[in-house]
Protein backbone atom coordinates (compact mmCIF):
# COMPACT_ATOMS: atom_id res chain seq x y z
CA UNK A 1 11.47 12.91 -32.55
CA UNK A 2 11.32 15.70 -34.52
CA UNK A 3 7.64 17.77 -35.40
CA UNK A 4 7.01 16.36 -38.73
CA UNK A 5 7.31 12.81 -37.29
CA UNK A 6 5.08 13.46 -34.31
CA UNK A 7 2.61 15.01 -36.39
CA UNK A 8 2.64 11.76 -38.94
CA UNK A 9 2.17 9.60 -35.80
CA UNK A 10 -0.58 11.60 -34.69
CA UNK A 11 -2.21 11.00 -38.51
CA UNK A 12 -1.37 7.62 -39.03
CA UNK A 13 -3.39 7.05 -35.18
CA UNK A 14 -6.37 9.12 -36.65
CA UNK A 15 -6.46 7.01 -40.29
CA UNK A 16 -6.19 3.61 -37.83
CA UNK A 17 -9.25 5.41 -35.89
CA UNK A 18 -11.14 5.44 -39.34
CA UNK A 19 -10.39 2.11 -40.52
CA UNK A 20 -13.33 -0.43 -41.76
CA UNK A 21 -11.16 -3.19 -43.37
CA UNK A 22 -12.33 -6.03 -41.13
CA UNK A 23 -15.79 -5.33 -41.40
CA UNK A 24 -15.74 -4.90 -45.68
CA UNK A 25 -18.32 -7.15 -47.29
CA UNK A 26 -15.66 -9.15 -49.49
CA UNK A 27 -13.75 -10.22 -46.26
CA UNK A 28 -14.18 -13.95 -44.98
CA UNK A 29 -16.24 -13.66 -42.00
CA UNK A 30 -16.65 -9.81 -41.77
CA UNK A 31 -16.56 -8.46 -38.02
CA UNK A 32 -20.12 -8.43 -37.08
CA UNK A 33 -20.39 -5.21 -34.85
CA UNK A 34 -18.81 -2.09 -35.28
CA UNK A 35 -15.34 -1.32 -35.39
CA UNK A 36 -13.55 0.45 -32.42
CA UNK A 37 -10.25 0.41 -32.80
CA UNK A 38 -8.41 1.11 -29.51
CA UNK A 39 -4.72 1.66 -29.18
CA UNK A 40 -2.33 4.73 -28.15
CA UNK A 41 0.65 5.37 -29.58
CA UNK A 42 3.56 7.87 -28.63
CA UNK A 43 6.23 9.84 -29.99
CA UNK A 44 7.77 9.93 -26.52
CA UNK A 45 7.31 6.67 -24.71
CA UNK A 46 10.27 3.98 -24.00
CA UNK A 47 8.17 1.47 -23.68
CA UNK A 48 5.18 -0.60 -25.72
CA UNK A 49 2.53 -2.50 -24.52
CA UNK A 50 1.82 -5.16 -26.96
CA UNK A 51 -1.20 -7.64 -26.16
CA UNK A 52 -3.95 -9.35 -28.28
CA UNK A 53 -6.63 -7.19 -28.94
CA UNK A 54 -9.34 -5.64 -27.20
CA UNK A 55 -11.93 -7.73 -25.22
CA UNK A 56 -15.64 -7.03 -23.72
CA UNK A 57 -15.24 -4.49 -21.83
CA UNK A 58 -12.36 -2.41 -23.77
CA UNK A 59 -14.31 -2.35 -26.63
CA UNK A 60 -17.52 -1.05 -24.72
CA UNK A 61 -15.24 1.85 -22.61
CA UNK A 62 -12.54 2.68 -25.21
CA UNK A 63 -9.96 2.28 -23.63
CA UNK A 64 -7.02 -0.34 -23.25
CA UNK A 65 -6.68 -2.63 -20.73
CA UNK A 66 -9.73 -1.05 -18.85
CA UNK A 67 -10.71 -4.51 -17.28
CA UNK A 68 -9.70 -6.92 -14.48
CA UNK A 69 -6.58 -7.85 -16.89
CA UNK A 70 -5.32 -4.28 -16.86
CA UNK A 71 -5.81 -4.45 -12.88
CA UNK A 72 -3.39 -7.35 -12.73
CA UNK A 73 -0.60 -6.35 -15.70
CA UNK A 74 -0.30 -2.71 -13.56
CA UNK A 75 0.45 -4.78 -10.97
CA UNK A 76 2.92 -7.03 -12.57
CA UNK A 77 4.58 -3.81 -14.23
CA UNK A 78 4.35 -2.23 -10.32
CA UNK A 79 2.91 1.41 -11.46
CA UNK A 80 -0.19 2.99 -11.09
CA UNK A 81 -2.97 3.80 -13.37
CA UNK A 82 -2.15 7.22 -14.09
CA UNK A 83 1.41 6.15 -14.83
CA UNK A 84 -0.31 3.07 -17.24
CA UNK A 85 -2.15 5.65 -19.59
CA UNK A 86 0.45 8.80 -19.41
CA UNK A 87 1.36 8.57 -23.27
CA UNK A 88 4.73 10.07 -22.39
CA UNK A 89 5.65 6.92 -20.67
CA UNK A 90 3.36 3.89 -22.39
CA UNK A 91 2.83 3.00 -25.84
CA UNK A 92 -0.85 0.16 -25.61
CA UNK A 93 -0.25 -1.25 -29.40
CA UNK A 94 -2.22 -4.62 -29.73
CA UNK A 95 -2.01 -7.00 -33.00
CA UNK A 96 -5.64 -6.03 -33.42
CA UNK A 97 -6.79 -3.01 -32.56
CA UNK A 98 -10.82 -4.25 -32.44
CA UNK A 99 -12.50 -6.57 -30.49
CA UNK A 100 -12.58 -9.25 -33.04
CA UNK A 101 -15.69 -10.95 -31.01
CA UNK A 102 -16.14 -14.43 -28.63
CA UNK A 103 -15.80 -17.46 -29.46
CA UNK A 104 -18.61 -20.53 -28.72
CA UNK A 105 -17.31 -21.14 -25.41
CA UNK A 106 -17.34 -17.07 -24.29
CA UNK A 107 -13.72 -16.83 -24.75
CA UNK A 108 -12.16 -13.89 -27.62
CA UNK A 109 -11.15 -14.74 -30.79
CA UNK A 110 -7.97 -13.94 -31.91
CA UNK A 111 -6.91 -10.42 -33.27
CA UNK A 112 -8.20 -10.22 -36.64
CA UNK A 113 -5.71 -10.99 -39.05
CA UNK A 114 -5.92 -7.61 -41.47
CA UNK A 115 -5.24 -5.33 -39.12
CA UNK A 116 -1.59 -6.55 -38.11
CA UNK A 117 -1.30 -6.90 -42.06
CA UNK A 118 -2.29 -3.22 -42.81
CA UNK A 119 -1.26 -1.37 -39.75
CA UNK A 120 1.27 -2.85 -37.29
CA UNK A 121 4.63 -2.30 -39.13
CA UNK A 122 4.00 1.60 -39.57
CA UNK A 123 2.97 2.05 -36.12
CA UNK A 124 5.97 0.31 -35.16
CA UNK A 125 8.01 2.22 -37.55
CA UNK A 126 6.87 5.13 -36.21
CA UNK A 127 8.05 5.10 -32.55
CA UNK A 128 11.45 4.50 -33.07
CA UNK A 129 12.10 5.67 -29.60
CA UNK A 130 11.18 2.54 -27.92
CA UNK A 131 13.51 1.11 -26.01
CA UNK A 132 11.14 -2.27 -24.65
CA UNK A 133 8.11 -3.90 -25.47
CA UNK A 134 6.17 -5.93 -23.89
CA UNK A 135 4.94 -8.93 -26.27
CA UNK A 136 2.01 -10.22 -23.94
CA UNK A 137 0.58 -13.71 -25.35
CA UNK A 138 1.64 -15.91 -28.43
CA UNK A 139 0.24 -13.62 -31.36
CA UNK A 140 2.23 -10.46 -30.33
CA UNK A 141 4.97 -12.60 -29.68
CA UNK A 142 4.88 -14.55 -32.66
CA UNK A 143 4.80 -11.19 -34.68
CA UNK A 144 7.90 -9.49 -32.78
CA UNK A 145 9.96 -12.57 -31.86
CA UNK A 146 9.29 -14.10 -35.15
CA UNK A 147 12.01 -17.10 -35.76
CA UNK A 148 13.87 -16.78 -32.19
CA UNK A 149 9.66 -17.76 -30.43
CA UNK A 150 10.07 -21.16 -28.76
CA UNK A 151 7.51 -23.86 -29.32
CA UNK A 152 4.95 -22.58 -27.13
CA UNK A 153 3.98 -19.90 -24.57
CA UNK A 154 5.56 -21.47 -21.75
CA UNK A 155 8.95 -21.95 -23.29
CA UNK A 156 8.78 -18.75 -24.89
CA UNK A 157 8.34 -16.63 -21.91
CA UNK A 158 10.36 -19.20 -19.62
CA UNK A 159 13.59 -17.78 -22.21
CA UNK A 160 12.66 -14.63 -21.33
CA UNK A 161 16.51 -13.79 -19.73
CA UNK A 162 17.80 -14.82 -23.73
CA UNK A 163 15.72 -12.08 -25.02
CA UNK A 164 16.51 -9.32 -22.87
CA UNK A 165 20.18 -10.07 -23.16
CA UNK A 166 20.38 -10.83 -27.02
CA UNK A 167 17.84 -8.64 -28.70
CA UNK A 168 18.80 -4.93 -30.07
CA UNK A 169 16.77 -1.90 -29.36
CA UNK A 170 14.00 -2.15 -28.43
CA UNK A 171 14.31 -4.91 -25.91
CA UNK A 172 11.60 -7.56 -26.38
CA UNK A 173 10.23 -9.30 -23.40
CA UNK A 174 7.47 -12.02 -23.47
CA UNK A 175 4.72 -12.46 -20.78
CA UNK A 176 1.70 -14.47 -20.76
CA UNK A 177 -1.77 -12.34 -21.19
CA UNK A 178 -3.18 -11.02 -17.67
CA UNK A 179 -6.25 -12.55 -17.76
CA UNK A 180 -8.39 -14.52 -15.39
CA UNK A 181 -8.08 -17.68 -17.57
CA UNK A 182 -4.15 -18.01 -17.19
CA UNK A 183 -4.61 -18.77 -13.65
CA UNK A 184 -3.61 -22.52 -13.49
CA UNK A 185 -0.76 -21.26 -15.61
CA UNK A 186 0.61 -18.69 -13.20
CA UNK A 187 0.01 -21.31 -10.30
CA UNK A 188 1.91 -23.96 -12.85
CA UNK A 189 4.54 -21.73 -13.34
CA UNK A 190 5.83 -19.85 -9.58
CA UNK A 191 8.82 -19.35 -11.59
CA UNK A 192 7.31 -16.66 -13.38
CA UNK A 193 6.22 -14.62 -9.92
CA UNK A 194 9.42 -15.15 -7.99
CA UNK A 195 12.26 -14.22 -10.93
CA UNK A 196 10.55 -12.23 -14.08
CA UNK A 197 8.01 -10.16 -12.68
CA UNK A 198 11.20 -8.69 -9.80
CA UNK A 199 13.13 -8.07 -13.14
CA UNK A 200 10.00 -6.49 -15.16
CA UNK A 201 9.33 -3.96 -12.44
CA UNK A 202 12.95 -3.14 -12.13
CA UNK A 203 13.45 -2.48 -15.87
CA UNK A 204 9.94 -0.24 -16.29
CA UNK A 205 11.03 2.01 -13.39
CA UNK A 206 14.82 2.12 -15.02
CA UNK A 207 12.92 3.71 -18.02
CA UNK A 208 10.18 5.91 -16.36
């Protein structure tokens, strides 16, 4: 990547760092806190995290993934947490970059719908580099996989092989979101443990 690029990368973070759209008075249910968008991007980096969008305790420190889900996706990906947030090696690029608030039974709501709208197609646009990404849950996967997404989570990230052997640069593979709450699906599923995560770690280190 060439200067000018990295330098309109480094911009086009700072403008996302700025941005108030979800909070504007003329928007159906406005955000009600402050916005804190949290995402890093990379003009070097072969690989993307793409998740959901910040939760709790992202949104209070700043930082992706800083939470008991980020514990368990380094371990999935088998590196360590100064490997996680080297920006040389990780792209963390969530459909919304703000914790879009909880829900009535404590859970998060889903990324905000603007952001993806205003923001996610130039940030992807402008790490051309990448050479996987990691489409964690059924928004980011719904956004990246667009037509080829299965009917649901499970069958989407059960076809995982398909899309590592069919799509063109970058290669997309699905995972289900880290997070306490998918336990009974990771117990449901041993599949997942015993024959994608072996084949995750061996294609992050292939790239580091």
């Amino acid at each position: 990547m060439k200067v000018g690029e990295k330098i309109a990368l480094k911009r086009l973070q700072e403008e996302i760092s700025g941005c108030r759209i979800c909070c504007q008075k003329d928007i159906i249910k406005p955000l009600p806190h402050e916005p804190r968008p949290v995402l890093i991007t990379s003009a070097a980096a072969k690989i993307s995290i793409c998740g959901q969008a910040p939760g709790t305790c992202v949104h209070a420190s700043g930082i992706p993934f800083s939470d008991p889900s980020g514990v368990r996706l380094r371990e999935w990906m088998g590196i360590s947490e100064v490997e996680f947030y080297n920006r040389d090696k990780f792209a963390i690029v969530p459909m919304g970059f703000c914790f879009p608030g909880l829900d009535t039974k404590g859970g998060d709501l889903p990324p905000r719908r603007e952001c993806a709208a205003a923001w996610r197609q130039s940030v992807m646009d402008a790490m051309p580099q990448l050479q996987l990404i990691l489409a964690i849950g059924i928004h980011a996967q719904a956004w990246h996989l667009g037509k080829t997404r299965k009917k649901n989570l499970t069958q989407t990230v059960a076809a995982w092989r398909e899309y590592v052997e069919n799509s063109e640069k970058p290669i997309m593979l699905p995972l289900p979101h880290p997070s306490w709450r998918n336990n009974a699906w990771l117990k449901k599923n041993p599949w997942f443990d015993k024959e994608l995560l072996p084949q995750l770690k061996n294609m992050i280190q292939s790239l580091l």
